[in-house]
Protein backbone atom coordinates (compact mmCIF):
# COMPACT_ATOMS: atom_id res chain seq x y z
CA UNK A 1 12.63 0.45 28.07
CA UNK A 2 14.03 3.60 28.25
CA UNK A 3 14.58 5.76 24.64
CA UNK A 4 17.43 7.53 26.08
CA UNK A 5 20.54 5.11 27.36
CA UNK A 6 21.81 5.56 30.98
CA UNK A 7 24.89 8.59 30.83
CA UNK A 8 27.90 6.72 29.46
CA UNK A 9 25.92 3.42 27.53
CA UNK A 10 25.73 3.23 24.15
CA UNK A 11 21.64 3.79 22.34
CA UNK A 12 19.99 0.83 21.17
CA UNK A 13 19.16 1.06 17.41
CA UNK A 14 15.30 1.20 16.57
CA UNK A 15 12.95 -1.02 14.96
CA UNK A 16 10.32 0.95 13.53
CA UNK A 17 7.18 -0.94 12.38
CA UNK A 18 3.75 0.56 10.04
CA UNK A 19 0.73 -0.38 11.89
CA UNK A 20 -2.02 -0.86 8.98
CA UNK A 21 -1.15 -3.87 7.19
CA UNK A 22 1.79 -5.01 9.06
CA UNK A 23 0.80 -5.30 12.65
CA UNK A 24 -2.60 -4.41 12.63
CA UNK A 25 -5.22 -6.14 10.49
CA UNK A 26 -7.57 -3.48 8.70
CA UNK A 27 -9.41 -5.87 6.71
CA UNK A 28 -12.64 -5.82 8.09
CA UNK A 29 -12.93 -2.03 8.04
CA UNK A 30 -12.37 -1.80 4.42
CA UNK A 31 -16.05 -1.57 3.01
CA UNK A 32 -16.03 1.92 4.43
CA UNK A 33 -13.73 2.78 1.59
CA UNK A 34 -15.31 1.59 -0.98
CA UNK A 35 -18.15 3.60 -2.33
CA UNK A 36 -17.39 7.46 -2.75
CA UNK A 37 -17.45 9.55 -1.03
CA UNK A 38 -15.02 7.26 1.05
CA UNK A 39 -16.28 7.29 4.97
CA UNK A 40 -12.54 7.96 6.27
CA UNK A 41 -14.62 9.05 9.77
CA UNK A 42 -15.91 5.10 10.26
CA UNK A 43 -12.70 3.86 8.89
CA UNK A 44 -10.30 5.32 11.63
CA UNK A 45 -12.87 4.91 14.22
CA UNK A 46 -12.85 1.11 13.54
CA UNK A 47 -9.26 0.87 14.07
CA UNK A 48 -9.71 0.02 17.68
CA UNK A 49 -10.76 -3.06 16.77
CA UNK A 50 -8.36 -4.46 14.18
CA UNK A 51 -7.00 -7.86 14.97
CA UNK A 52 -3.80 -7.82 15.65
CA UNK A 53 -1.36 -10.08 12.54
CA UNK A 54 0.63 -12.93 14.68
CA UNK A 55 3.48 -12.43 11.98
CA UNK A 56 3.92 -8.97 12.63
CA UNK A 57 3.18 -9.08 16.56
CA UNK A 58 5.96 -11.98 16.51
CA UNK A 59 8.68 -10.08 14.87
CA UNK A 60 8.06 -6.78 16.74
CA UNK A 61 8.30 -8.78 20.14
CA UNK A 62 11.50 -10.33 18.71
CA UNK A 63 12.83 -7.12 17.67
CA UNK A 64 12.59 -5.22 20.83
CA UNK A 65 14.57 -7.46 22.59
CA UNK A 66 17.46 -5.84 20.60
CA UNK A 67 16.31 -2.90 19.78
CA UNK A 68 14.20 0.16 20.96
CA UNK A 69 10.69 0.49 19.07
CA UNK A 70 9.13 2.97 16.93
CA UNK A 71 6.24 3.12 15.23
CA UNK A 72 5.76 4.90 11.81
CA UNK A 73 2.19 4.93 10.49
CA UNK A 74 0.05 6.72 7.72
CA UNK A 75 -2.60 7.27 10.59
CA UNK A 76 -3.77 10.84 10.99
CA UNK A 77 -2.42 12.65 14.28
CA UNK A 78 -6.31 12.47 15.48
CA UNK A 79 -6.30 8.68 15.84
CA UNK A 80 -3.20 9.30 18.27
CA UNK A 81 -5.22 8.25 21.38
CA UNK A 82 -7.03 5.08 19.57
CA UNK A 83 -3.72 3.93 18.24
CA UNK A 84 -2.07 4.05 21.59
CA UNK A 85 -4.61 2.61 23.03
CA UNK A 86 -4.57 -0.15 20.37
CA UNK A 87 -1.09 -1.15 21.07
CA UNK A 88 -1.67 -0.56 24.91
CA UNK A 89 -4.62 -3.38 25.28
CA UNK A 90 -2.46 -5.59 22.72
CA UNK A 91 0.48 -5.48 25.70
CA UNK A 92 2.92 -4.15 22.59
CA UNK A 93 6.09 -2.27 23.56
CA UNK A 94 5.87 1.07 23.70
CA UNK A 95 8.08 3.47 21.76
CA UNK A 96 7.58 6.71 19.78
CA UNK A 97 4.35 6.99 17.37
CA UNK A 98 4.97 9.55 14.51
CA UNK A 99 1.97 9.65 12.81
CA UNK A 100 0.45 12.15 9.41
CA UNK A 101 0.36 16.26 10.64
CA UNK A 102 -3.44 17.82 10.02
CA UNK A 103 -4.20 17.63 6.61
CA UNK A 104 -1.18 16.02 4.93
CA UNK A 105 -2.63 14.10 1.98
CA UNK A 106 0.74 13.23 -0.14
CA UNK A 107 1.23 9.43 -0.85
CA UNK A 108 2.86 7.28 1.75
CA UNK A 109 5.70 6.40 -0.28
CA UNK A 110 6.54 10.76 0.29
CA UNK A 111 4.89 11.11 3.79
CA UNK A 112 6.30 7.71 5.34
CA UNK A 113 10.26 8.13 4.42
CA UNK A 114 10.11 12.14 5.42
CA UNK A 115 9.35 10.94 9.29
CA UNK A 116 11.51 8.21 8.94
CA UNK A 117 14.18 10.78 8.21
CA UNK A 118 13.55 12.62 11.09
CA UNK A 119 13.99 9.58 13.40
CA UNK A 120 17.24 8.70 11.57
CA UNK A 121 18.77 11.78 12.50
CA UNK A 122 18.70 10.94 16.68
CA UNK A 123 18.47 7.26 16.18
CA UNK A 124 20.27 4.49 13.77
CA UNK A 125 17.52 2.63 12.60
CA UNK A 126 18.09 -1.16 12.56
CA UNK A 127 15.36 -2.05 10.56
CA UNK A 128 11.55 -0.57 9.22
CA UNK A 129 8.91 -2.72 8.56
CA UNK A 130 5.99 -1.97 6.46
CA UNK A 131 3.40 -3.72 4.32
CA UNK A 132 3.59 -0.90 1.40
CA UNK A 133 5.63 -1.86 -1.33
CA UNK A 134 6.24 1.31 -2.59
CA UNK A 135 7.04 2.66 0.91
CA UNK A 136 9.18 -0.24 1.16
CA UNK A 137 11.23 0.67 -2.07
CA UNK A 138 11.30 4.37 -1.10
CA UNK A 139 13.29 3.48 2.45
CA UNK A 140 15.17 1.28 0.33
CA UNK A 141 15.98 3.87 -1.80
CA UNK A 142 17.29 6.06 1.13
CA UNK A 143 19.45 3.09 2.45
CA UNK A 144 17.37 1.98 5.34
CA UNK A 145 16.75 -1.75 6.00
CA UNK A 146 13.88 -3.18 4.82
CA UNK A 147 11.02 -5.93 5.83
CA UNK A 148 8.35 -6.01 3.44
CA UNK A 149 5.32 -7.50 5.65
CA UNK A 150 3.73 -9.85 3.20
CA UNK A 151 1.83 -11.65 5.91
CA UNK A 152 -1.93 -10.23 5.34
CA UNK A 153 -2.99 -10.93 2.17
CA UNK A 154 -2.78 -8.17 -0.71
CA UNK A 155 -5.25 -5.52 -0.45
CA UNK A 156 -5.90 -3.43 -3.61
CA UNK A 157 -8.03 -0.78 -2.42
CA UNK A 158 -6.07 -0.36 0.57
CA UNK A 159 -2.86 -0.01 -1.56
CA UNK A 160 -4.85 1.97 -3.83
CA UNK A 161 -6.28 5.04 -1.30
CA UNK A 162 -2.64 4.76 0.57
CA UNK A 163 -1.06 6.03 -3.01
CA UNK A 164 -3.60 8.47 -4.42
CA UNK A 165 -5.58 9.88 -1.24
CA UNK A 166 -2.71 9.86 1.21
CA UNK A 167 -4.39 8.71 4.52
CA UNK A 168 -3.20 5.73 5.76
């Protein structure tokens, strides 16, 4: 589906979803970030072959039969290709990917809302879900609507590198 509406129809509202956590299950690449120094390399180039979390697959199928989808994720702009690709061989909607610039390290819960922001000023956003609860509150905070994706069970580390290293 088209992002922009046909001259004279009304825009659909977007439902922006994370990836890591929420739709995409990044368990099984999580040993390469635990011993220091943390192999970030092997960690995004396993990413390809996350499972994909039925609860989060589910509600983004369900949600883009309302709305237009977006995709909001800690990734690093290199794994741009990988990620679409990802969603591609998963048969997920398609929709606009904003992803981390080069370099930016700040938490999520800064990094995540600021291209949220951007979206919200050429789109009303219906809903965001992430699996962050900190991002969560942060969008909160800014008076977006919220899903917290509880559906894969609570990972510390992950939480844990998404707060103080900033890259996922």
């Amino acid at each position: 589906m088209p992002l922009w509406p046909a001259p004279g129809a009304e825009p659909r509202p977007l439902a922006v979803f994370d990836l890591d956590g929420t739709l995409a299950d990044v368990r099984h690449r999580l040993h390469h970030l635990e011993s220091r120094p943390r192999d970030w390399d092997a960690f995004f180039a396993a990413a390809g072959q996350d499972p994909p979390l039925a609860e989060g697959v589910a509600l983004l199928t369900a949600a883009a039969q309302r709305c237009e989808v977006a995709y909001v994720t800690g990734r690093p702009e290199h794994c741009r290709r990988d990620t679409l690709d990802w969603l591609a061989r998963r048969d997920l909607p398609g929709g606009l990917l904003l992803m981390r610039g080069p370099g930016d390290r700040r938490p999520a819960r800064v990094s995540k809302p600021e291209l949220l922001r951007g979206l919200a000023r050429d789109y009303v956003i219906a809903v965001v879900a992430d699996d962050d609860r900190q991002v969560c509150d942060a969008y909160e905070t800014e008076g977006f609507r919220v899903l917290w994706a509880t559906w894969m069970a609570r990972q510390p580390l992950l939480e844990q590198v998404q707060e103080s290293e900033g890259r996922t």
